[in-house]
Protein backbone atom coordinates (compact mmCIF):
# COMPACT_ATOMS: atom_id res chain seq x y z
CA UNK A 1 -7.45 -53.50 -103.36
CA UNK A 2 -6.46 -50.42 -104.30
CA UNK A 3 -9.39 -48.99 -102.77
CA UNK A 4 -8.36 -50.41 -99.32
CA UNK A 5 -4.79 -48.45 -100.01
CA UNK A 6 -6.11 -45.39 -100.45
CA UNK A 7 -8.25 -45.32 -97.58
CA UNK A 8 -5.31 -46.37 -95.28
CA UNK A 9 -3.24 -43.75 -97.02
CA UNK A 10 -6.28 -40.63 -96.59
CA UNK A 11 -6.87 -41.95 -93.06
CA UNK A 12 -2.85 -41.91 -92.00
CA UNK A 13 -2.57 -38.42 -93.69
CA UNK A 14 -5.82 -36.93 -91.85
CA UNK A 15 -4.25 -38.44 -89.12
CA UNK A 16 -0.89 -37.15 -89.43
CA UNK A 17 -2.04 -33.65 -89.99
CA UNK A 18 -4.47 -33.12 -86.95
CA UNK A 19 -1.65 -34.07 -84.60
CA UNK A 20 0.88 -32.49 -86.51
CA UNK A 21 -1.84 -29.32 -85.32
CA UNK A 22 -2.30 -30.48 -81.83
CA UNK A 23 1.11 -30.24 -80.83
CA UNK A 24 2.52 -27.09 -82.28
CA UNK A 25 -0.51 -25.22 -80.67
CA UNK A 26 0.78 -26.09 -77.25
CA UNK A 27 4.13 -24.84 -78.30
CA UNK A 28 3.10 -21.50 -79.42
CA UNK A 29 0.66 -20.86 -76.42
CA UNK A 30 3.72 -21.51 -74.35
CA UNK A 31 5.78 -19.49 -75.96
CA UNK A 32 3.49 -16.65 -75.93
CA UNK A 33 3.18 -16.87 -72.24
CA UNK A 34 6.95 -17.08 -71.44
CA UNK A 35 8.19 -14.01 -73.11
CA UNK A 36 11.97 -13.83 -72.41
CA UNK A 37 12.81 -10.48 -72.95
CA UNK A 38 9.71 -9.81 -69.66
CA UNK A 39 11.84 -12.54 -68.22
CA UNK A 40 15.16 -11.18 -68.53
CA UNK A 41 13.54 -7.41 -67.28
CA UNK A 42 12.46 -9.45 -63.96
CA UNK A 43 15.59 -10.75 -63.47
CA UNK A 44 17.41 -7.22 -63.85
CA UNK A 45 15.52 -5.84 -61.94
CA UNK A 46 16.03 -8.17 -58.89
CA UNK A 47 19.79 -8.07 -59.48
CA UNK A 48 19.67 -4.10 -59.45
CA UNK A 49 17.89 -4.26 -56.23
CA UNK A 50 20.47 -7.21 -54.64
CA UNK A 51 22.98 -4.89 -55.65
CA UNK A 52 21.29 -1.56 -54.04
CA UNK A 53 21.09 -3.42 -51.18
CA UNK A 54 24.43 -4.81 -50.91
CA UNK A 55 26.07 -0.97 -51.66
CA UNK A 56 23.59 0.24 -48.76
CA UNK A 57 25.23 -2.82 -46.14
CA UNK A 58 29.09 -1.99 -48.09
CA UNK A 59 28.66 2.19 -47.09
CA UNK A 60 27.10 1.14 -43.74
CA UNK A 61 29.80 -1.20 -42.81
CA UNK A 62 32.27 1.47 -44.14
CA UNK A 63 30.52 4.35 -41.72
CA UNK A 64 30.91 1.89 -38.84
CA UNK A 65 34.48 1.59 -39.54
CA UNK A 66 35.07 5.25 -39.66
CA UNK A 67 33.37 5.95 -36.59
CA UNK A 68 34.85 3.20 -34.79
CA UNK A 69 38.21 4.89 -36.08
CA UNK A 70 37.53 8.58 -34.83
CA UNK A 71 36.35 7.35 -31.21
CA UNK A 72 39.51 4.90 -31.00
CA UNK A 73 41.43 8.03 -31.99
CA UNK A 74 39.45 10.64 -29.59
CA UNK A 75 39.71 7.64 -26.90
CA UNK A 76 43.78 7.13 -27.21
CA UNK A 77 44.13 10.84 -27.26
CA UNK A 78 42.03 11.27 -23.78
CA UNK A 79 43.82 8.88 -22.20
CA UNK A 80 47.25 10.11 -23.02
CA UNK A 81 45.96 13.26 -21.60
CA UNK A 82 44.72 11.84 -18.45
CA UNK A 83 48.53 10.19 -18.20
CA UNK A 84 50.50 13.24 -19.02
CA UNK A 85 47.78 14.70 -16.14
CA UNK A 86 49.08 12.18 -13.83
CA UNK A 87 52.39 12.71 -14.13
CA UNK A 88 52.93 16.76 -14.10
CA UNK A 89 50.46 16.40 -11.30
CA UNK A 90 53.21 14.40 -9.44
CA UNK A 91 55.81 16.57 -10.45
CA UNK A 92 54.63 19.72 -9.07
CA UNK A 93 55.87 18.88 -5.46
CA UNK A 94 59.46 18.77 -7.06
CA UNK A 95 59.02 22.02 -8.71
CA UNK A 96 57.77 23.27 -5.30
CA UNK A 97 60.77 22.45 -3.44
CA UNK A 98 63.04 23.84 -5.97
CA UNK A 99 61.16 27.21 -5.77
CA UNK A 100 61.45 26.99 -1.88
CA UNK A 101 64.77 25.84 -1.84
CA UNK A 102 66.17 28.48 -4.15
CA UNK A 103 64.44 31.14 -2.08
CA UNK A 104 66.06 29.58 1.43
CA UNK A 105 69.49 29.68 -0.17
CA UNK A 106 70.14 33.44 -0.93
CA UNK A 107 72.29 33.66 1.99
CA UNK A 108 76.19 34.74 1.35
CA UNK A 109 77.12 31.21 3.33
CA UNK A 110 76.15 29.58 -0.01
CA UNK A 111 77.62 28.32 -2.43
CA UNK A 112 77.40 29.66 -5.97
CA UNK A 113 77.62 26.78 -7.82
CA UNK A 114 74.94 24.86 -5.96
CA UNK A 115 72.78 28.28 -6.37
CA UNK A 116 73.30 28.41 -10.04
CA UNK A 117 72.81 24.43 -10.68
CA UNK A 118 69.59 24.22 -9.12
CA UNK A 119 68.51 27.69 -11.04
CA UNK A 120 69.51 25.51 -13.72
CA UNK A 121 67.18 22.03 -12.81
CA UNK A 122 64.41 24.72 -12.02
CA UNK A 123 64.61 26.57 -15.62
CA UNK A 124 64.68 23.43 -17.54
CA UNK A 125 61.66 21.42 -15.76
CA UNK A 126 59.78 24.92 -15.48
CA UNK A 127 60.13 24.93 -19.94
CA UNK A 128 59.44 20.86 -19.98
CA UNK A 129 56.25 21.18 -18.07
CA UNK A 130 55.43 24.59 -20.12
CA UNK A 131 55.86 22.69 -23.21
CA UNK A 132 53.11 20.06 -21.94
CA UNK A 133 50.95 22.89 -21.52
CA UNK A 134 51.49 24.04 -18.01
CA UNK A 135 50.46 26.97 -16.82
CA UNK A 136 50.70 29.27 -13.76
CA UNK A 137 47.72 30.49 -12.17
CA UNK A 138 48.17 33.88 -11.96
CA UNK A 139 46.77 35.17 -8.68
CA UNK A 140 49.19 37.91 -6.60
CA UNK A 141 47.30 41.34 -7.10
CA UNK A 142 44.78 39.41 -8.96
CA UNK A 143 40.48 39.05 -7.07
CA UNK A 144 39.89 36.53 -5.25
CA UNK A 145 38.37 34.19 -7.63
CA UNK A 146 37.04 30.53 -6.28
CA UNK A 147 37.37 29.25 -9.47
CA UNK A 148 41.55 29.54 -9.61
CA UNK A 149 42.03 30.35 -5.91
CA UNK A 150 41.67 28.97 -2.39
CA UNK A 151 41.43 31.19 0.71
CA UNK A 152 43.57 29.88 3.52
CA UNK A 153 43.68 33.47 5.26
CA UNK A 154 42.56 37.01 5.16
CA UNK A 155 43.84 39.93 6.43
CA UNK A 156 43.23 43.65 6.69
CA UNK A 157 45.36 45.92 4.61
CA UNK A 158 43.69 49.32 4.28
CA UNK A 159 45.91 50.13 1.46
CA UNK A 160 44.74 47.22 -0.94
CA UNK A 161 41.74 46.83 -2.55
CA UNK A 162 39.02 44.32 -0.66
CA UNK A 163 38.58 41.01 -2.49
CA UNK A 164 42.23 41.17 -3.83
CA UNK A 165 45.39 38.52 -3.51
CA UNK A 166 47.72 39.61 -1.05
CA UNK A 167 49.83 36.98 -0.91
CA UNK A 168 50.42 33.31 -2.45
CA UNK A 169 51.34 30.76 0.05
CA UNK A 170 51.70 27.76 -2.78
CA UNK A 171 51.58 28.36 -6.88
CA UNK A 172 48.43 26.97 -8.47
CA UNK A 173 48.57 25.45 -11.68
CA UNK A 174 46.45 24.81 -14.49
CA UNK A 175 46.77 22.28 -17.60
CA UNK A 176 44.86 22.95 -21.15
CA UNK A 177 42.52 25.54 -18.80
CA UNK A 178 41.84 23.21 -16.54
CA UNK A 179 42.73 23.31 -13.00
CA UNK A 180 45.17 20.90 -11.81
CA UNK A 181 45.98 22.96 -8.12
CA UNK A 182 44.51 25.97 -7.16
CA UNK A 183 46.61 28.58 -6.00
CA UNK A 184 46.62 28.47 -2.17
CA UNK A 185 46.06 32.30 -1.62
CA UNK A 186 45.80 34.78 1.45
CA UNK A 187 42.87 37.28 0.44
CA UNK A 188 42.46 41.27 1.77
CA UNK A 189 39.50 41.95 3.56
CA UNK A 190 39.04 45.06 4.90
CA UNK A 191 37.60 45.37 8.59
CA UNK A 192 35.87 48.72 8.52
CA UNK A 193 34.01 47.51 5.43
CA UNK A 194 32.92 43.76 7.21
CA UNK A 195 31.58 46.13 9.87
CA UNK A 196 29.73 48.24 7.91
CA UNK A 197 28.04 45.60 5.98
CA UNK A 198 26.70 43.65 9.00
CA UNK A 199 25.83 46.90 10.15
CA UNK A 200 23.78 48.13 7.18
C-alpha cells in the first residue's frame, strides 16, 4: 500500500510541476510582447500630435477672427466715408447760395446786420465742412486741368497765358483728394495761336 501512495504522490507532483511550467510561460511571452513603457511612448506620441493639431485649428480660428475684425473695421470706416460723402455733397448747394448771395448784397440799400449774419452762417459751415476734410479746388490763374476742371467756355485774352483759368463760374470741391465737383471753369484760348496750329 504504501507503494500505491507514493506513486499517486510522484505522479500528482510531476503533474503539478509541468503545469505549474505551462502557464507561467504564457505569462512571460506576453509580457515580453506588451512592453508598457513602448506603450506609453505610442500613446504620447499620439496625444502630442492631437494636441499639434488642435493649436494649428486654435491659431487658425484665431487668424480668422482677426481678419474678420480688420475688414469689419476697414468696412464701417468706408461706409462712414461714403455717408459723410453724401451729405457735404448735399450741402454744397447751400454753401453756393451763401457765396452768391453775399456777393448780390454789397449794395448800400442793405442792411448790415443781415450782411454780417450771413458772413457769419458762411464762416462757420465753410470751417465745419473744412474740418471733414473739404477742400477747394483751386483753379483761377491755375491750367486748365481735366482732372479738377470743366470747360464751359473759352475766350481770347491776349494778355493771359493759353491753357490758363480765366474765370470760375461755380467752386469745385474735393474730399480726401478726391473729386466731389469739379470746378466749372471758363479757359483762355488764344485765337492767333488756334490759327496757327491748324495752319501749320
Amino acid at each position: 500500500m504504501n507503494h500505491t501512495t507514493e506513486t499517486k504522490e510522484t505522479e500528482t507532483n510531476h503533474l503539478d510541476i509541468p503545469i505549474s511550467e505551462t502557464a507561467a510561460e504564457p505569462a512571460t511571452e506576453a509580457a515580453a510582447t506588451v512592453d508598457p513603457i513602448a506603450e506609453l511612448q505610442q500613446r504620447i506620441e499620439r496625444l502630442t500630435a492631437d494636441l499639434a493639431q488642435e493649436r494649428d485649428k486654435r491659431l487658425r480660428a484665431l487668424a480668422d477672427y482677426d481678419n474678420y475684425r480688420k475688414r469689419s473695421q476697414s468696412d464701417w470706416q468706408r461706409m462712414i466715408a461714403i455717408a459723410g460723402e453724401r451729405i457735404i455733397k448735399q450741402l454744397l448747394p447751400v454753401l453756393d447760395d451763401l457765396e452768391r448771395t453775399l456777393q448780390q448784397t454789397n449794395g448800400p440799400a442793405e442792411s448790415n446786420a443781415v450782411r454780417t449774419a450771413m458772413e457769419m452762417s458762411l464762416r462757420k459751415l465753410s470751417a465745419s465742412l473744412q474740418a471733414e476734410g473739404l477742400a477747394v479746388i483751386e483753379a483761377l490763374g491755375q491750367p486748365f486741368d481735366p482732372r479738377w476742371h470743366e470747360a464751359v467756355s473759352e475766350v481770347n485774352d491776349p494778355a493771359q497765358p493759353d491753357g490758363v483759368v480765366t474765370r470760375e463760374v461755380e467752386k469745385g470741391y474735393q474730399l480726401g483728394g478726391k473729386v466731389l465737383r469739379h470746378s466749372r471753369v471758363i479757359v483762355n484760348r488764344r485765337v492767333a495761336e488756334i490759327a496757327s496750329e491748324e495752319n501749320g
